[in-house]
Protein backbone atom coordinates (compact mmCIF):
# COMPACT_ATOMS: atom_id res chain seq x y z
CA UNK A 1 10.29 -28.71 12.72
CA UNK A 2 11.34 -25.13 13.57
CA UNK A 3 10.29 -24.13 16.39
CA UNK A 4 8.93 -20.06 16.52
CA UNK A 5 11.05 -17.62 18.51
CA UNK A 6 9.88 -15.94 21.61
CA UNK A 7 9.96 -12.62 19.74
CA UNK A 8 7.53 -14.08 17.27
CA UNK A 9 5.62 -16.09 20.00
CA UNK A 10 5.13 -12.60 21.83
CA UNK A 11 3.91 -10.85 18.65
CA UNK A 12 1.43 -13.77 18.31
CA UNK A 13 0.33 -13.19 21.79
CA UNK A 14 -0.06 -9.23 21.16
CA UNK A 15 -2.03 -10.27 17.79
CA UNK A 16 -4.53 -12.62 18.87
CA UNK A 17 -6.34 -13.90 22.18
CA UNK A 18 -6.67 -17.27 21.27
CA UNK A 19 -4.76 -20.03 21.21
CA UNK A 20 -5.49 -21.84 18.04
CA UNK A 21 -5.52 -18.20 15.83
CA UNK A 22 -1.94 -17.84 17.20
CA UNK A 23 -1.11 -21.55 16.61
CA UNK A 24 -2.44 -20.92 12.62
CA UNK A 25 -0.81 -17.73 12.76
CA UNK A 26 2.61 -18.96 13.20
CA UNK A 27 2.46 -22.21 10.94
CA UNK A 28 1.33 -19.29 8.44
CA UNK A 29 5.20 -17.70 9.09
CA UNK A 30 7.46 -21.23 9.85
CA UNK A 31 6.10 -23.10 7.03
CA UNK A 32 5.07 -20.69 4.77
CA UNK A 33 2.40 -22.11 1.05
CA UNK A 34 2.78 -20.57 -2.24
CA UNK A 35 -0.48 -17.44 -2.72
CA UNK A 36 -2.17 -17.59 -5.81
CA UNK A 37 -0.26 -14.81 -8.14
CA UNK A 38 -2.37 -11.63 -9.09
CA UNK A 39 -2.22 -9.06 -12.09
CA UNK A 40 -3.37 -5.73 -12.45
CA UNK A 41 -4.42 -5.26 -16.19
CA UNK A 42 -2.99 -1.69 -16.97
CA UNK A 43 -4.60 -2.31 -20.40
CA UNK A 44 -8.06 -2.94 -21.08
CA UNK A 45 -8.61 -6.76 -19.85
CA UNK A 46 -8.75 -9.96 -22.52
CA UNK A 47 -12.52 -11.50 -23.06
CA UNK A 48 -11.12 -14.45 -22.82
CA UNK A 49 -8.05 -14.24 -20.14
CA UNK A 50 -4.91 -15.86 -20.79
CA UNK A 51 -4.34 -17.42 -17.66
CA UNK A 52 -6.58 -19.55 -15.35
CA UNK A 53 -8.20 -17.37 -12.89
CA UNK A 54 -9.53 -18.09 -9.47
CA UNK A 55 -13.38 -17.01 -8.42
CA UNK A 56 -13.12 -13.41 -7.25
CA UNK A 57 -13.40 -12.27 -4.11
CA UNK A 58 -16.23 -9.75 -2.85
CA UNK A 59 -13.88 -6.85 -2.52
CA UNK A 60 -11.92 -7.46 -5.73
CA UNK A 61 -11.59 -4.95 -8.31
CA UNK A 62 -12.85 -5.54 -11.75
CA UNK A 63 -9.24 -5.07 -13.30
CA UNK A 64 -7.48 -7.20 -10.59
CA UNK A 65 -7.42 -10.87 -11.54
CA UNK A 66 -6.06 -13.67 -8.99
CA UNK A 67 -4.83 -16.33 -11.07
CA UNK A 68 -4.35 -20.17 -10.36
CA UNK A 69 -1.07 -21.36 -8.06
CA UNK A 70 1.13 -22.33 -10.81
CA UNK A 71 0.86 -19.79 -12.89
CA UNK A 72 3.43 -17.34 -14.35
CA UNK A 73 2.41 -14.36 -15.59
CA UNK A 74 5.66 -12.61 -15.67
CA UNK A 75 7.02 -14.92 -18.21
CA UNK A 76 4.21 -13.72 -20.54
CA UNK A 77 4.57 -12.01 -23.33
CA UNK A 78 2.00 -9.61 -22.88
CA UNK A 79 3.90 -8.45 -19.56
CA UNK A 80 6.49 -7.57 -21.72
CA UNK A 81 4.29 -4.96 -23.47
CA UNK A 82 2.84 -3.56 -20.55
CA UNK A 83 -0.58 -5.28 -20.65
CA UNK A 84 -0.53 -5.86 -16.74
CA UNK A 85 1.93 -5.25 -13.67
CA UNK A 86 2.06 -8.48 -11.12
CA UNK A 87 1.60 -7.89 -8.18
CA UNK A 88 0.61 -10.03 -4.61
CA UNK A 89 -3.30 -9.58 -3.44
CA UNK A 90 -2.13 -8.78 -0.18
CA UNK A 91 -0.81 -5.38 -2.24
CA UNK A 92 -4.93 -5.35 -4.14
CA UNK A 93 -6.42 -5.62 -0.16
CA UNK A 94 -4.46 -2.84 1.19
CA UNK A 95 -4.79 -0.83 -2.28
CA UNK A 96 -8.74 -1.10 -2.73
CA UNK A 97 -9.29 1.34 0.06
CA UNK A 98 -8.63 3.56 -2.90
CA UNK A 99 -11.96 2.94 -4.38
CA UNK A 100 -13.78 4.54 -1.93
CA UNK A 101 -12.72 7.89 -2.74
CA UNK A 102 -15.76 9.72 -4.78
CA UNK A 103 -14.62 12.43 -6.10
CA UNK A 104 -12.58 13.18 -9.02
CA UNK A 105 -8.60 13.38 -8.11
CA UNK A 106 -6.01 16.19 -9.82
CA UNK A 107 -2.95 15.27 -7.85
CA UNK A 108 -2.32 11.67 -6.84
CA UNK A 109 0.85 11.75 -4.88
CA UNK A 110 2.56 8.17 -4.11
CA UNK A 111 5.18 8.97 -0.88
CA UNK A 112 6.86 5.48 -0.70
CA UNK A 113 6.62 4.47 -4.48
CA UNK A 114 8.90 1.84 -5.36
CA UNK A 115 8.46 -0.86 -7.06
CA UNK A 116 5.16 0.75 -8.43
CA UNK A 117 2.53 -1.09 -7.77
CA UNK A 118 0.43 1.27 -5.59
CA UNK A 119 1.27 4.03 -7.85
CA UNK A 120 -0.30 2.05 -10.77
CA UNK A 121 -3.49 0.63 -8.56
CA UNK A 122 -4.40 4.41 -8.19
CA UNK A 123 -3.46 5.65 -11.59
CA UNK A 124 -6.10 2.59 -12.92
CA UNK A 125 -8.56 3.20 -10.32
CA UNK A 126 -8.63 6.57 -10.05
CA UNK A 127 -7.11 8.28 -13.25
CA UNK A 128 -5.78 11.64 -11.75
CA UNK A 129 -4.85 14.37 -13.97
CA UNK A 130 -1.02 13.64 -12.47
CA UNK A 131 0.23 10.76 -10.17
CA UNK A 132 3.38 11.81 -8.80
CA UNK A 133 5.55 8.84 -7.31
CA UNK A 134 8.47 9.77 -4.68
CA UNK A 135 11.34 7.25 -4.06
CA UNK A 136 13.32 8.28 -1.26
CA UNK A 137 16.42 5.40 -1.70
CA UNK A 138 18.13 5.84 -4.79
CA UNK A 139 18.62 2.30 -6.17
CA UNK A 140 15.44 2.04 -6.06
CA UNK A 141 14.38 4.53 -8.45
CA UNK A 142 15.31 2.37 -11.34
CA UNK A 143 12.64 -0.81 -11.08
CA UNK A 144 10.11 2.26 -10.66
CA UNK A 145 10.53 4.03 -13.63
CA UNK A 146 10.62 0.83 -15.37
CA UNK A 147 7.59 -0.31 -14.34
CA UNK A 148 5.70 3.13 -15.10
CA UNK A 149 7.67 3.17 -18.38
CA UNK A 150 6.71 -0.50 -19.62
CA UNK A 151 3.36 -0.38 -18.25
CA UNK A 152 2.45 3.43 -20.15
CA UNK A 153 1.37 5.26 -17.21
CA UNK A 154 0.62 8.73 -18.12
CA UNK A 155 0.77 11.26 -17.00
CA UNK A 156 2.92 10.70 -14.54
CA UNK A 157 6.19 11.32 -12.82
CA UNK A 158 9.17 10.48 -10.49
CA UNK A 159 10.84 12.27 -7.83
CA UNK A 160 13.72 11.21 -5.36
CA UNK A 161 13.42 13.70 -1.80
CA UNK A 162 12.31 13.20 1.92
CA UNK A 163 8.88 13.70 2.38
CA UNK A 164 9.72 16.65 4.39
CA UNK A 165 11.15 18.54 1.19
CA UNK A 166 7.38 18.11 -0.18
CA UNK A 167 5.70 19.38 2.81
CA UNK A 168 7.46 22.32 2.55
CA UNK A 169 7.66 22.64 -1.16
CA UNK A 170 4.07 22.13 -2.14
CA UNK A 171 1.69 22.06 1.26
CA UNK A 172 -1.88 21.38 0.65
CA UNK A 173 -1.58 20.09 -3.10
CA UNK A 174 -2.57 16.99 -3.23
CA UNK A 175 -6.33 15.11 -3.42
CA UNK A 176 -4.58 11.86 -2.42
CA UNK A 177 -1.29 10.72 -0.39
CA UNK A 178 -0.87 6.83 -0.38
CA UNK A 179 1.54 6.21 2.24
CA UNK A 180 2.47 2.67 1.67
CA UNK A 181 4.67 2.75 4.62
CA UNK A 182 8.43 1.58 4.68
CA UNK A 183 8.01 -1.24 7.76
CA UNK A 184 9.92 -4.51 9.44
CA UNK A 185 8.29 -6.31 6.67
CA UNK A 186 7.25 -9.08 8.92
CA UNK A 187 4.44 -11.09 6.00
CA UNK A 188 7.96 -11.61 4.40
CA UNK A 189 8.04 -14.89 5.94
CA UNK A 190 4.77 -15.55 5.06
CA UNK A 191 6.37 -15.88 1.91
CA UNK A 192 9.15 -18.04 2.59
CA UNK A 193 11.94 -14.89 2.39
CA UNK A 194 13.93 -13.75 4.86
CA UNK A 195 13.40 -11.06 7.25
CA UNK A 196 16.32 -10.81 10.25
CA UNK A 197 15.38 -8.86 12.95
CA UNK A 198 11.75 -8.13 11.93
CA UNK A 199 10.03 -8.99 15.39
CA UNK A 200 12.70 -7.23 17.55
CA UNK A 201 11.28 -4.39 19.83
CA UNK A 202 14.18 -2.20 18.71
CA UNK A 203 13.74 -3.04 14.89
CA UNK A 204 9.69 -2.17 15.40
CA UNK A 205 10.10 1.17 17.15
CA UNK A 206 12.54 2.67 14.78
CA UNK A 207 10.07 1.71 11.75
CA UNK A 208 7.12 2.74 14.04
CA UNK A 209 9.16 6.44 14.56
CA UNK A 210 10.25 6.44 10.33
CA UNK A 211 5.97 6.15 9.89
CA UNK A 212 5.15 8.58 12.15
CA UNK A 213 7.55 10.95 10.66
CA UNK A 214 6.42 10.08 6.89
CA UNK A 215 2.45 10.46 7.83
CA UNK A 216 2.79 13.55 9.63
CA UNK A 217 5.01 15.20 6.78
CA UNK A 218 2.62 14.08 4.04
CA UNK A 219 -0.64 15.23 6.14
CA UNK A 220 0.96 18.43 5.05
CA UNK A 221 0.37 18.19 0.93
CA UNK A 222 -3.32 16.79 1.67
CA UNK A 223 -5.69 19.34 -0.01
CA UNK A 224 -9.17 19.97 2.43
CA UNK A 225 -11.48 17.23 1.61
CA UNK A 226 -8.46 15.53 0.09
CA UNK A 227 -7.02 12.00 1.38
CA UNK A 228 -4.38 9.57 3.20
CA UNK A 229 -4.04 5.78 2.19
CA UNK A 230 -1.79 4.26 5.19
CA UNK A 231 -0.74 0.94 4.57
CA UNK A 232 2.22 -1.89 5.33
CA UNK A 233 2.98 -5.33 5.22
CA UNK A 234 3.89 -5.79 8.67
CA UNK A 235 1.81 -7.29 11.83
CA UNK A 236 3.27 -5.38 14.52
CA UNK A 237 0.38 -3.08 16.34
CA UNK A 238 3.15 -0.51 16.88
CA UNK A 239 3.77 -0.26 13.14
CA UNK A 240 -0.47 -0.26 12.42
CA UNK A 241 -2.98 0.78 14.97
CA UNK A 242 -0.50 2.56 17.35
CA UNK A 243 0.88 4.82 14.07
CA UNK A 244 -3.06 5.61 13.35
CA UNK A 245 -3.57 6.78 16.78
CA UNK A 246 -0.67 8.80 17.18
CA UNK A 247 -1.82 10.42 13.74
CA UNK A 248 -4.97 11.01 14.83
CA UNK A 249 -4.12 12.85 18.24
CA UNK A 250 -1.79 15.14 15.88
CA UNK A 251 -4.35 15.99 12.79
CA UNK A 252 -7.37 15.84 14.32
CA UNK A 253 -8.81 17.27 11.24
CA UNK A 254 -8.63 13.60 9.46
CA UNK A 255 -10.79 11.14 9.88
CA UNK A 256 -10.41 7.16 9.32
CA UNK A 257 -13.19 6.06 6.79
CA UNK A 258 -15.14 3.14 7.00
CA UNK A 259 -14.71 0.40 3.91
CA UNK A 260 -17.75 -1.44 3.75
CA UNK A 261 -16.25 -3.93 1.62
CA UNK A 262 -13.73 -4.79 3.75
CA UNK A 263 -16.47 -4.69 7.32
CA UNK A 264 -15.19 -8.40 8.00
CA UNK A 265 -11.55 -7.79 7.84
CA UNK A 266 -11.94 -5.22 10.66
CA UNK A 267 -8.93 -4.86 12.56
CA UNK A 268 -10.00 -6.42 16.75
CA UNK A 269 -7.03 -4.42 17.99
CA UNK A 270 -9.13 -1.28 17.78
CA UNK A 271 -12.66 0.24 17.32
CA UNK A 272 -10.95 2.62 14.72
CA UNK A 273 -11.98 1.42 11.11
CA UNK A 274 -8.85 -0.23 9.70
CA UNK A 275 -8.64 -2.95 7.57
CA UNK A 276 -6.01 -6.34 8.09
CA UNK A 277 -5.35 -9.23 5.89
CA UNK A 278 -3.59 -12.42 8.00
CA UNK A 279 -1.20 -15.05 6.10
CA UNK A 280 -3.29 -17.82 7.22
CA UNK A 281 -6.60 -16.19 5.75
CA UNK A 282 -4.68 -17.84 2.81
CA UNK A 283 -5.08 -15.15 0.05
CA UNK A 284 -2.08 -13.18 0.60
CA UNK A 285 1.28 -12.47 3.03
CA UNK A 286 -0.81 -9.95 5.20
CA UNK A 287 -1.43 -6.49 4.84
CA UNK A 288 -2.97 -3.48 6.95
CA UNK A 289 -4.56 -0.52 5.49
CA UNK A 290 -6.49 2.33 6.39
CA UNK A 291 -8.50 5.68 4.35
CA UNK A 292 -8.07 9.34 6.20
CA UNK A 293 -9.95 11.96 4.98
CA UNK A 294 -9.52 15.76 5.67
CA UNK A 295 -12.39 17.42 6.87
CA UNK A 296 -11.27 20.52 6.80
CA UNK A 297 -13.57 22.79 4.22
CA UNK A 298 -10.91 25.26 3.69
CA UNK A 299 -11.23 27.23 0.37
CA UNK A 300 -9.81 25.77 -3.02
CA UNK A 301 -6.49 26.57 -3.86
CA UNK A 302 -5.22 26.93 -7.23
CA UNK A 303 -2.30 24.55 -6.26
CA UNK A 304 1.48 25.86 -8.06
CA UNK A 305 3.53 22.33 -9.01
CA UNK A 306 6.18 24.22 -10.66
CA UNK A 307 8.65 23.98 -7.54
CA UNK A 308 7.98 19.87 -7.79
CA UNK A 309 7.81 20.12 -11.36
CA UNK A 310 11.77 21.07 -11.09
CA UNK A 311 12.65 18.00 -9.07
CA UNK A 312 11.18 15.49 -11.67
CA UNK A 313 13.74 12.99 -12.61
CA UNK A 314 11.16 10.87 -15.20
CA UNK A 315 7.81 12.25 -16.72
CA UNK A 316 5.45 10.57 -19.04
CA UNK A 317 2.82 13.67 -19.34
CA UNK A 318 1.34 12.88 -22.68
């Protein structure tokens, strides 16, 4: 049997206090089970569905299905036609923070888009007057617009610049900022794939420093009273709780909001409220996720996205 590294044996250490949660922890990572597959219907959802489905969790939205291990929904022909975007519930835990916004939401703005699935999560949940999605690495841009394309999300569009460009360009525009954070993509192995390096200090600091960068920059296009989503798919405190303090000691104005849905997958690395998923809670790879809000009460804005407008490289704005 492989045996776990000393890299990964230290994260497991920094993780959890107890032995036999960082025993299950790292079976979780060396010998890795299939996760039940999960849809998003785009479309409005099937009386009868098509595919066994599992009992839903508490938290679950009503358009989110978890289907049976086994199943292949991507092989279906209503995928094909857009009915419904697959996507893994570790993705549906860290997205559902999104349902605890109230109000209504002009300008949904998706910093680290690719492959989509955020991007459609909040267009279904939310239904903003625009969802803008930004991919910063150019290849890609292509699975992106593909997805938005095939599964009709309107209106909508694509841009391709550092999230500096946008702080600049259009500061204060937006009611929402998901920050699905580029990361070491450690819950990789939790699904049997390969991630080299991910547990290396140097590897975790860089990403840590790249999501520190990419919060504070899109803090900048959060309206007052508007919101951040931060989220990953990594385990590393550095890369999680660390990034969330940091960001709070910088924009004090935001404040993390409390998920009552999600109260028993509290993060016990902090009293802040954030929200983690672990492989061996067997319903996904592992996820973290947390809701800022701006508290600032600053004066509305009639909000100019003409100079963004000009950097579109797909729109669907029917």
């Amino acid at each position: 049997m492989e045996k776990p590294s000393n890299l990964l044996l230290k994260v497991s250490r920094r993780l959890f206090t107890n032995l036999d949660d960082q025993e299950k922890f790292i079976q979780a990572l060396l010998k890795p089970e299939p996760f039940s597959p999960s849809i998003l219907w785009c479309q409005e959802k099937p009386e009868i569905s098509p595919f066994a489905v599992e009992t839903p969790t508490h938290w679950q939205p009503q358009f989110i299905d978890r289907l049976s291990l086994g199943e292949k929904p991507g092989q279906h022909p209503l995928h094909e036609k857009g009915y419904f975007y697959c996507l893994d519930f570790s993705s549906v835990f860290a997205a559902t923070i999104l349902l605890a916004i109230p109000q209504s939401v002009r300008l949904a703005f998706d910093m680290c888009a690719a492959p989509g699935g955020k991007s459609i999560f909040a267009w279904k949940a939310l239904q903003p007057d625009l969802l803008i999605s930004n991919e910063v690495i150019g290849k890609r841009l292509g699975m992106l617009i593909s997805n938005l394309k095939r599964c009709q999300i309107n209106p909508s569009a694509v841009v391709n610049r550092d999230s500096s460009i946008f702080a600049q360009m259009s500061p204060s525009s937006s009611n929402l900022v998901i920050v699905d954070a580029p990361c070491t993509g450690q819950s990789l192995l939790a699904k049997g794939e390969k991630a080299p390096g991910c547990f290396h200090p140097t590897a975790i600091n860089k990403s840590a420093n790249r999501q520190k960068r990419i919060i504070a920059n899109s803090a900048k296009l959060v309206s007052s009273q508007g919101y951040i989503a931060y989220m990953t798919c990594t385990y590393s405190p550095e890369e999680n709780e660390q990034v969330c303090e940091w960001f709070l000691e910088r924009f004090p104005q935001f404040q993390p909001m409390e998920i009552g849905n999600l109260a028993k997958y509290q993060s016990h690395l902090t009293t802040m409220p954030c929200y983690r998923m672990f492989p061996q809670d067997r319903l996904g790879a592992g996820a973290f996720t947390v809701l800022f809000k701006n508290t600032n009460e600053d004066e509305h804005q009639e909000i100019d996205l003409n100079p963004i407008s000009s950097l579109y490289i797909y729109q669907n704005l029917k």
